[in-house]
Protein backbone atom coordinates (compact mmCIF):
# COMPACT_ATOMS: atom_id res chain seq x y z
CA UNK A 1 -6.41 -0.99 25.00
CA UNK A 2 -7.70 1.68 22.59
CA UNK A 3 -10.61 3.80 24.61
CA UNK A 4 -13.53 4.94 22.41
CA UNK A 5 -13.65 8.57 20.92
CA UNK A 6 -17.11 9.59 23.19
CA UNK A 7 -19.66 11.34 20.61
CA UNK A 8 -19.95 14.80 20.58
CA UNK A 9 -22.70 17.19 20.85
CA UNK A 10 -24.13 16.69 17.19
CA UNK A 11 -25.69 19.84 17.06
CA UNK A 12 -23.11 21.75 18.69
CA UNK A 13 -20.43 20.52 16.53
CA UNK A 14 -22.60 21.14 13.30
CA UNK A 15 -23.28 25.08 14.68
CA UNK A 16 -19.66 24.96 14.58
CA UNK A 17 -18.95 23.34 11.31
CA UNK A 18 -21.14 25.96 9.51
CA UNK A 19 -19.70 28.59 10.41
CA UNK A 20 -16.09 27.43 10.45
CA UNK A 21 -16.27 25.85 7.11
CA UNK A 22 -18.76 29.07 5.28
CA UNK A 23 -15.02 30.87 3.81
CA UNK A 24 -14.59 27.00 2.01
CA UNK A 25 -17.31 28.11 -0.78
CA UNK A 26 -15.80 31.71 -0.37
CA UNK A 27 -12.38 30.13 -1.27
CA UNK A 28 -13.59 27.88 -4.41
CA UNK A 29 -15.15 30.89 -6.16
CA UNK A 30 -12.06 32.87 -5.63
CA UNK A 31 -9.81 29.89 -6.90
CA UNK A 32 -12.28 29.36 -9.84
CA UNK A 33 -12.49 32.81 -11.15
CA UNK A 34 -8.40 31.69 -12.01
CA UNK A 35 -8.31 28.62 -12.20
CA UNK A 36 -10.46 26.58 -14.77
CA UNK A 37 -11.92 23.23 -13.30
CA UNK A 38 -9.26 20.96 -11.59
CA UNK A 39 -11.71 20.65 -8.45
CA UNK A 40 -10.08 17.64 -7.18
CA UNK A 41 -6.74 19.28 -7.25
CA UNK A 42 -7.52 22.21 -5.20
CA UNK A 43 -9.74 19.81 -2.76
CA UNK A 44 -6.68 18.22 -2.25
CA UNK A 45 -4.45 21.28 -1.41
CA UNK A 46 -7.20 22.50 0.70
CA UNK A 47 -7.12 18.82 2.98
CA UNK A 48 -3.52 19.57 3.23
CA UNK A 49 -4.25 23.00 4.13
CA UNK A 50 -6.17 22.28 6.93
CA UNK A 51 -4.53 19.46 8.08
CA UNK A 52 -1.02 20.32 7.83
CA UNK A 53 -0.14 18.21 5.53
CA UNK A 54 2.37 18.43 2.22
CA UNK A 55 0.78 17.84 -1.28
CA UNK A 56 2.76 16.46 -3.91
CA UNK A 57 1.46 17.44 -7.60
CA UNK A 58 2.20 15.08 -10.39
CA UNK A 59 1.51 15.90 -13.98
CA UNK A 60 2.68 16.72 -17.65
CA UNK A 61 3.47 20.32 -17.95
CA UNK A 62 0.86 23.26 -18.68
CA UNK A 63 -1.84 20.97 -16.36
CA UNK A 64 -2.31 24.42 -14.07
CA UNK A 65 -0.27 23.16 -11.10
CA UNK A 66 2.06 26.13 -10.17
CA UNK A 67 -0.90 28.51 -10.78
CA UNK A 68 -2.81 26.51 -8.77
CA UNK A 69 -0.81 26.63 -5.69
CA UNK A 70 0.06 30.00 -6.69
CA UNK A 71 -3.65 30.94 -6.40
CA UNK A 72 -4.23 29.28 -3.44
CA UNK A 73 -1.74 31.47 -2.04
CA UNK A 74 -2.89 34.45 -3.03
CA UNK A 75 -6.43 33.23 -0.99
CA UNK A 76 -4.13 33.20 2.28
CA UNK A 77 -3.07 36.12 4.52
CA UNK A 78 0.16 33.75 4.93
CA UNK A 79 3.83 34.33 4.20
CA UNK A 80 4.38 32.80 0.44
CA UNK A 81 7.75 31.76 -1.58
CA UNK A 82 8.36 29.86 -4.58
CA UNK A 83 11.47 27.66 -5.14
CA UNK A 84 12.13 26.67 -8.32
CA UNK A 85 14.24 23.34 -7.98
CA UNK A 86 17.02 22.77 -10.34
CA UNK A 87 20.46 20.60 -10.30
CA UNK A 88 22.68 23.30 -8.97
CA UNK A 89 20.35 24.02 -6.23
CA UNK A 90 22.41 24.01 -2.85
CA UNK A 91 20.94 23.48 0.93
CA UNK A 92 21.81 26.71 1.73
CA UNK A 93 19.76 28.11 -1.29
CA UNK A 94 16.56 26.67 1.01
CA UNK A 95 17.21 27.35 4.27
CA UNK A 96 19.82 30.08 4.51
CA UNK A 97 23.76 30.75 5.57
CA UNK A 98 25.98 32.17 7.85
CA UNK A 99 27.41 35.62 7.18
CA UNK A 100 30.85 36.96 8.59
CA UNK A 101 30.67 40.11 9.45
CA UNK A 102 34.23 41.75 9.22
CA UNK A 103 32.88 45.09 11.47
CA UNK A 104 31.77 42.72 14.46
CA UNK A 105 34.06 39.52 13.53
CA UNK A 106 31.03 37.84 14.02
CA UNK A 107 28.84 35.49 12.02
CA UNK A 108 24.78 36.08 11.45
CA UNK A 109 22.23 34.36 10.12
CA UNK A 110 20.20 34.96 6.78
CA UNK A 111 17.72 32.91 6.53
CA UNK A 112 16.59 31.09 3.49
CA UNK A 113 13.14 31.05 1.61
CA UNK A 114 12.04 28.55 3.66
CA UNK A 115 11.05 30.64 6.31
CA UNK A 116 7.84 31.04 5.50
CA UNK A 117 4.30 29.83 5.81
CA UNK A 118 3.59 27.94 2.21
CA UNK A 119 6.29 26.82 0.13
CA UNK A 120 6.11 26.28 -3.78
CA UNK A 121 8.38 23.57 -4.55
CA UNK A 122 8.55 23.52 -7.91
CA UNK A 123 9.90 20.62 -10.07
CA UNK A 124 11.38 18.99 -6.72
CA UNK A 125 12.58 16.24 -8.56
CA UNK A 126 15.23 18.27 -10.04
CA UNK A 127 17.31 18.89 -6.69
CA UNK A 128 19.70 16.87 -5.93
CA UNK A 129 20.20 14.59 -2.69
CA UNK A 130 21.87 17.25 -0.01
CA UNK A 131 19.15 19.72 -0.85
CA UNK A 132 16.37 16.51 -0.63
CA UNK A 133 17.80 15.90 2.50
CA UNK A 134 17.74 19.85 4.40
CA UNK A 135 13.99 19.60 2.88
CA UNK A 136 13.33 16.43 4.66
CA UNK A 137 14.28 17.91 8.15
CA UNK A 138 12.05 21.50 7.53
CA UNK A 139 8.90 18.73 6.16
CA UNK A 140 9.11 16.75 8.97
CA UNK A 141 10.19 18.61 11.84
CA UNK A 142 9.10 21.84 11.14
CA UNK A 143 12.63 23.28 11.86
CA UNK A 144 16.12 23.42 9.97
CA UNK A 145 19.79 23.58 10.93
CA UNK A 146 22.54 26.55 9.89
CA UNK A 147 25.46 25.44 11.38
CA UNK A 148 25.36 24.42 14.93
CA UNK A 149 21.96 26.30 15.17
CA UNK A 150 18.04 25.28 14.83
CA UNK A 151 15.48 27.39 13.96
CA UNK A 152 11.76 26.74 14.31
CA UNK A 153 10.14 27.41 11.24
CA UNK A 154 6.61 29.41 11.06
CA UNK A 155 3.95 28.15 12.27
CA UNK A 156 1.84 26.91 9.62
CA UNK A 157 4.26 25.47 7.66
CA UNK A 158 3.39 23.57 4.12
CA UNK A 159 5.11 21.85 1.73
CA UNK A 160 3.00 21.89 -1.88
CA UNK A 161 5.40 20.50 -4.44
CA UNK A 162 4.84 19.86 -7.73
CA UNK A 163 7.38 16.72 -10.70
CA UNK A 164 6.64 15.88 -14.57
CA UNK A 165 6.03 12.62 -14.22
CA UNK A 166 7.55 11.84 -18.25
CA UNK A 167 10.53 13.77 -18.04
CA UNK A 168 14.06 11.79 -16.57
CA UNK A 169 16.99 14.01 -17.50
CA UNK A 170 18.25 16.26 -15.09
CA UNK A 171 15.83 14.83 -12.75
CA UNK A 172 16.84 12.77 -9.20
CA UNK A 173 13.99 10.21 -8.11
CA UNK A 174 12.45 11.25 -4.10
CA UNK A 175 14.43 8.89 -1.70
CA UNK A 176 10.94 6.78 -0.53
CA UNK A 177 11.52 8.31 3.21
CA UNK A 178 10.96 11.62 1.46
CA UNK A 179 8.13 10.44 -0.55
CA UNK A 180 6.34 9.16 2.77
CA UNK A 181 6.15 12.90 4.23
CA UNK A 182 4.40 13.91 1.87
CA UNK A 183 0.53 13.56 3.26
CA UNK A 184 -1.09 13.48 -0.22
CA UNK A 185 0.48 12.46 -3.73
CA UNK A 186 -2.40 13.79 -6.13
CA UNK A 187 -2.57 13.01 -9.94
CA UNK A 188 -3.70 16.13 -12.26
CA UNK A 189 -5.25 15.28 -15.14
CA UNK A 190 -6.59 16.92 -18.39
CA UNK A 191 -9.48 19.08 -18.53
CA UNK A 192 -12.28 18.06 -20.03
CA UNK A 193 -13.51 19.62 -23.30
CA UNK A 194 -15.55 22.15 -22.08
CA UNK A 195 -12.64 23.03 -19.75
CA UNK A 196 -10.41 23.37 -22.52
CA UNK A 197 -12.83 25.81 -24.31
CA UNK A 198 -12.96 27.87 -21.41
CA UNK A 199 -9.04 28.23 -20.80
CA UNK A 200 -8.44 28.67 -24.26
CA UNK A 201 -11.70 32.01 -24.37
CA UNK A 202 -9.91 33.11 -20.65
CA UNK A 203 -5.90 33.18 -21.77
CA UNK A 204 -6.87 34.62 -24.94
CA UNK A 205 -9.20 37.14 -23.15
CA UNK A 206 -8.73 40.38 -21.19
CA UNK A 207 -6.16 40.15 -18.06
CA UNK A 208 -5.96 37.27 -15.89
CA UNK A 209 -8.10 38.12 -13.13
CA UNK A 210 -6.38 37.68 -9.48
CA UNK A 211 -7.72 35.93 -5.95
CA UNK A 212 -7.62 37.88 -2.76
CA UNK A 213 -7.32 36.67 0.47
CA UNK A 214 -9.98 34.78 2.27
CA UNK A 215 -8.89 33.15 5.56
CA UNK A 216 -5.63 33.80 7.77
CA UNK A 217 -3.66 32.43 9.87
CA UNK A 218 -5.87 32.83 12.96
CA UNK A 219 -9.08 31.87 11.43
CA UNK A 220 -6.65 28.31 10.06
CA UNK A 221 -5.24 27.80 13.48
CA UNK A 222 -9.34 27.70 14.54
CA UNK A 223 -10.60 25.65 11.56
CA UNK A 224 -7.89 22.86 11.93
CA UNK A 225 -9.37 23.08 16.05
CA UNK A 226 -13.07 22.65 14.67
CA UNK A 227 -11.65 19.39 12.16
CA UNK A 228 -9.61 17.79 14.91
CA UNK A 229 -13.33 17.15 16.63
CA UNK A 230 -14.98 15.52 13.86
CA UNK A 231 -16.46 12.43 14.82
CA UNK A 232 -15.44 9.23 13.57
CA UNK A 233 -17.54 6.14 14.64
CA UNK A 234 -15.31 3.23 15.67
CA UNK A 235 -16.47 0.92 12.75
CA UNK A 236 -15.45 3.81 9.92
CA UNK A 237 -12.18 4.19 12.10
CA UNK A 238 -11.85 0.18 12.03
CA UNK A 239 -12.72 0.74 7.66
CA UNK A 240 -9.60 2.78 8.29
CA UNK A 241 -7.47 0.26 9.14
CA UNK A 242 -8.67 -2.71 7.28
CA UNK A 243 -7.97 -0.70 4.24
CA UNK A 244 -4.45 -0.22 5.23
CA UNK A 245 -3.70 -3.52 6.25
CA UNK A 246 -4.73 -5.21 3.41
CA UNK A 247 -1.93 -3.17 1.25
CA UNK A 248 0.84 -5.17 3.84
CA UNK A 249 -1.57 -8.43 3.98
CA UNK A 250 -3.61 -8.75 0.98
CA UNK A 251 -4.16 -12.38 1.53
CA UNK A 252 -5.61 -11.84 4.85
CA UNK A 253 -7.77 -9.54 3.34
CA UNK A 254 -9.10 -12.07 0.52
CA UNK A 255 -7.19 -10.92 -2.15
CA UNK A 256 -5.14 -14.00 -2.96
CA UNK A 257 -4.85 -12.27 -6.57
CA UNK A 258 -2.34 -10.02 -5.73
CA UNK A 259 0.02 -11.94 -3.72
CA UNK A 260 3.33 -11.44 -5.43
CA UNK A 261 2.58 -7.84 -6.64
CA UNK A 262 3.29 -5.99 -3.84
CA UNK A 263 6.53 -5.56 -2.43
CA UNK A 264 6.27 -3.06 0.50
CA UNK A 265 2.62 -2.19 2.35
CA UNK A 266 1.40 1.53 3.85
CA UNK A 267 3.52 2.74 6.53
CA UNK A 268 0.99 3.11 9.69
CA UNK A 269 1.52 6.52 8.69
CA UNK A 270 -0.72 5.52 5.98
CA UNK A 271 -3.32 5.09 9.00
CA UNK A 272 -2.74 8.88 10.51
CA UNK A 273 -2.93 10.65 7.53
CA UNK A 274 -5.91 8.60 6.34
CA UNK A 275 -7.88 10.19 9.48
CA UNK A 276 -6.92 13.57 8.88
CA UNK A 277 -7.98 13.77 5.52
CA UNK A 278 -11.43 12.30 5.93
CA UNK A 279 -12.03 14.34 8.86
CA UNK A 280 -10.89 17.37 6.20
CA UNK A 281 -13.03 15.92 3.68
CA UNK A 282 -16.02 16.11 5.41
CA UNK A 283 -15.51 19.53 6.45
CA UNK A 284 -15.17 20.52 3.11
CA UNK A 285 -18.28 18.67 2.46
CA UNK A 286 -19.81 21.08 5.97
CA UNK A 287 -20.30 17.71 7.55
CA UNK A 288 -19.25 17.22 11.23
CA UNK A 289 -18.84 13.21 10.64
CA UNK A 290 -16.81 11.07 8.48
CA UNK A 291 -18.75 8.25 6.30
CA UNK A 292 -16.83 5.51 4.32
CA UNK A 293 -17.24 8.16 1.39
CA UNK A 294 -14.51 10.20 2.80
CA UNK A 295 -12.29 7.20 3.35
CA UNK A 296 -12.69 6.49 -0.27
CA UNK A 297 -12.22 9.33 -1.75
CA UNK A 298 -9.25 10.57 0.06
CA UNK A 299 -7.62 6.46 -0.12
CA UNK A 300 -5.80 7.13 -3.57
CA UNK A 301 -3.95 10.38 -2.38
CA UNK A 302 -3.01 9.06 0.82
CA UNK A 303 -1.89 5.20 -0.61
CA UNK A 304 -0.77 5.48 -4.23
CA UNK A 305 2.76 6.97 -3.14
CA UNK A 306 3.31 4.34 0.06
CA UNK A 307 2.73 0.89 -1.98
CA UNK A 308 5.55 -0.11 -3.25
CA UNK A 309 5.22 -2.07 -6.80
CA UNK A 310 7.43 -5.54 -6.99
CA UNK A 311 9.11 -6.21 -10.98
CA UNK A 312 6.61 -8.92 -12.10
CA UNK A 313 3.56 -6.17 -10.82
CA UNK A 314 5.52 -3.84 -13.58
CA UNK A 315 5.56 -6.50 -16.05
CA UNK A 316 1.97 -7.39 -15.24
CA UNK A 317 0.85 -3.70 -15.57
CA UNK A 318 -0.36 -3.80 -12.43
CA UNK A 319 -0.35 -0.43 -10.46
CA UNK A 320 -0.58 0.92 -7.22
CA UNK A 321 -3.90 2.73 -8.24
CA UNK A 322 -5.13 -0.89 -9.54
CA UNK A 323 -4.15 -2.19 -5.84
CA UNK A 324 -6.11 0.33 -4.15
CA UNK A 325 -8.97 -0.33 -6.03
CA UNK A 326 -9.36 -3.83 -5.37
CA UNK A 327 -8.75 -3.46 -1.93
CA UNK A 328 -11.40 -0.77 -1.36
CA UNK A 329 -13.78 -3.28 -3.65
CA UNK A 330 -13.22 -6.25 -1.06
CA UNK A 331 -12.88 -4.76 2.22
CA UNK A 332 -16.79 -4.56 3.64
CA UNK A 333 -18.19 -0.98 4.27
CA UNK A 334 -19.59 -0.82 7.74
């Protein structure tokens, strides 16, 4: 039997919260003075940020995504490499090789640009399976394999990957167990038309200005301490899974409309990362407690990537995104 999560000390935990979360408005100005609009976007990288959770980026080309992340980086005192995926990309290319050494008769280890605290995978849907699969192991358990040897990678380690959506050749589809690691799949969109006007004034402008850093490793390590103690209240936590069920049960749920469309639910995954990144989302928000806000507004990132569609949803036109938002109409906000 699940025991309760005991309240904190309100206060306390909002003292905290203030002053762990003051570098978050330090961080947006930084990221703006680059990057024009796409708030969502970097909300998004900053909940996996936090969290420790990877970020997949889908969009058309010239949407800002690599100098997004690229930005972001630039806002960290962290270790930074960018890995541009293509079809002749090898395993070794990611996470390194053996050497012999003729002097010694030896073999050593260089290690590949994996080794590092934030990764840039760009266009990841261009590498083939072998390299998919040496990516899967460093996502998931934080550590590769060269040769007969494992080696930890750095602690923190992210994943923040960006795929065109429109373009097939030369691309290879994310085996779904991949897909699944990834905490948050976020959709970029357009700017808007002021947006537009303003990139258009800035590229055409003097030099791109450049971030500097913000927070580092040690101030992270104490901010993802600070989000771990975010209260949740049991009925949010029970929103939580109601949501998630209803993707694997939507006719226990009431939503006898979409029986037939879905062939595969959220993983209970689904459930863990949900958590995190309302807990993240409210401390982006300086809030030491998650509402049903957060829930929504982090459920499309978290579920559009882990329901799977059957043929006749296709045919209907109905999406994953549709899904979601039916479910989060029905289920009852405590």
């Amino acid at each position: 039997m699940a025991t309760a999560q005991p309240a904190p000390d309100i206060r306390e935990l909002h003292e905290r919260i203030q002053k762990e979360s003051a570098f978050v408005d330090v961080l947006f100005q930084q990221m703006s003075s680059v990057v024009v609009g796409q708030r969502t976007m970097i909300e998004r990288l900053l909940i996996g940020l936090i969290t420790g959770g990877h970020v997949l980026l889908e969009g058309v080309p010239g949407l800002a995504k690599t100098l997004t992340v690229k930005t972001l980086a630039d806002c960290l005192e962290l270790a930074f490499k960018r890995i541009q995926f293509t079809p002749d990309l090898l395993p070794a290319d990611l996470i390194g090789t053996q050497i012999y050494q003729p002097q010694t008769q030896a073999f050593t280890i260089k290690r590949g640009p994996l080794f590092a605290n934030v990764i840039l995978a760009d266009e990841i849907n261009r590498a083939p399976a072998k390299v998919q699969s040496a990516l899967l192991e460093a996502m998931q358990e934080r550590q590769v394999t060269i040769g007969d040897e494992t080696f930890q990678l750095p602690r923190p380690f992210l994943v923040l990957a960006t795929e065109n959506p429109i373009e097939q050749e030369g691309t290879y589809p994310l085996p779904e167990a991949q897909v699944d690691r990834f905490m948050l799949k976020v959709k970029v969109t357009y700017p808007t038309r002021e947006e537009e006007r303003q990139i258009m004034d800035r590229v055409a402008g003097q030099e791109m200005p450049k971030a500097t850093p913000v927070i580092n490793a040690e101030q992270l390590a104490r901010v993802r301490e600070v989000v771990s103690a975010i209260y949740i209240d049991p009925k949010v936590r029970d929103y939580m899974v109601d949501v998630v069920l209803a993707t694997r049960e939507p006719e226990k749920a009431g939503l006898k409309e979409l029986r037939g469309f879905i062939e595969y639910g959220a993983s209970p995954r689904a459930t863990i990362y949900i958590n995190l990144a309302a807990r993240a989302h409210a401390f982006l928000k300086h809030r030491g407690f998650v509402t049903p806000d957060d829930v929504k507004a982090v459920a499309y990132d978290v579920l559009r990537h882990r329901i799977s569609m059957t043929y006749e949803a296709e045919a209907e036109g109905v999406t994953s995104e549709k899904v979601i938002s039916r479910i989060l109409e029905k289920i009852e906000v405590p």
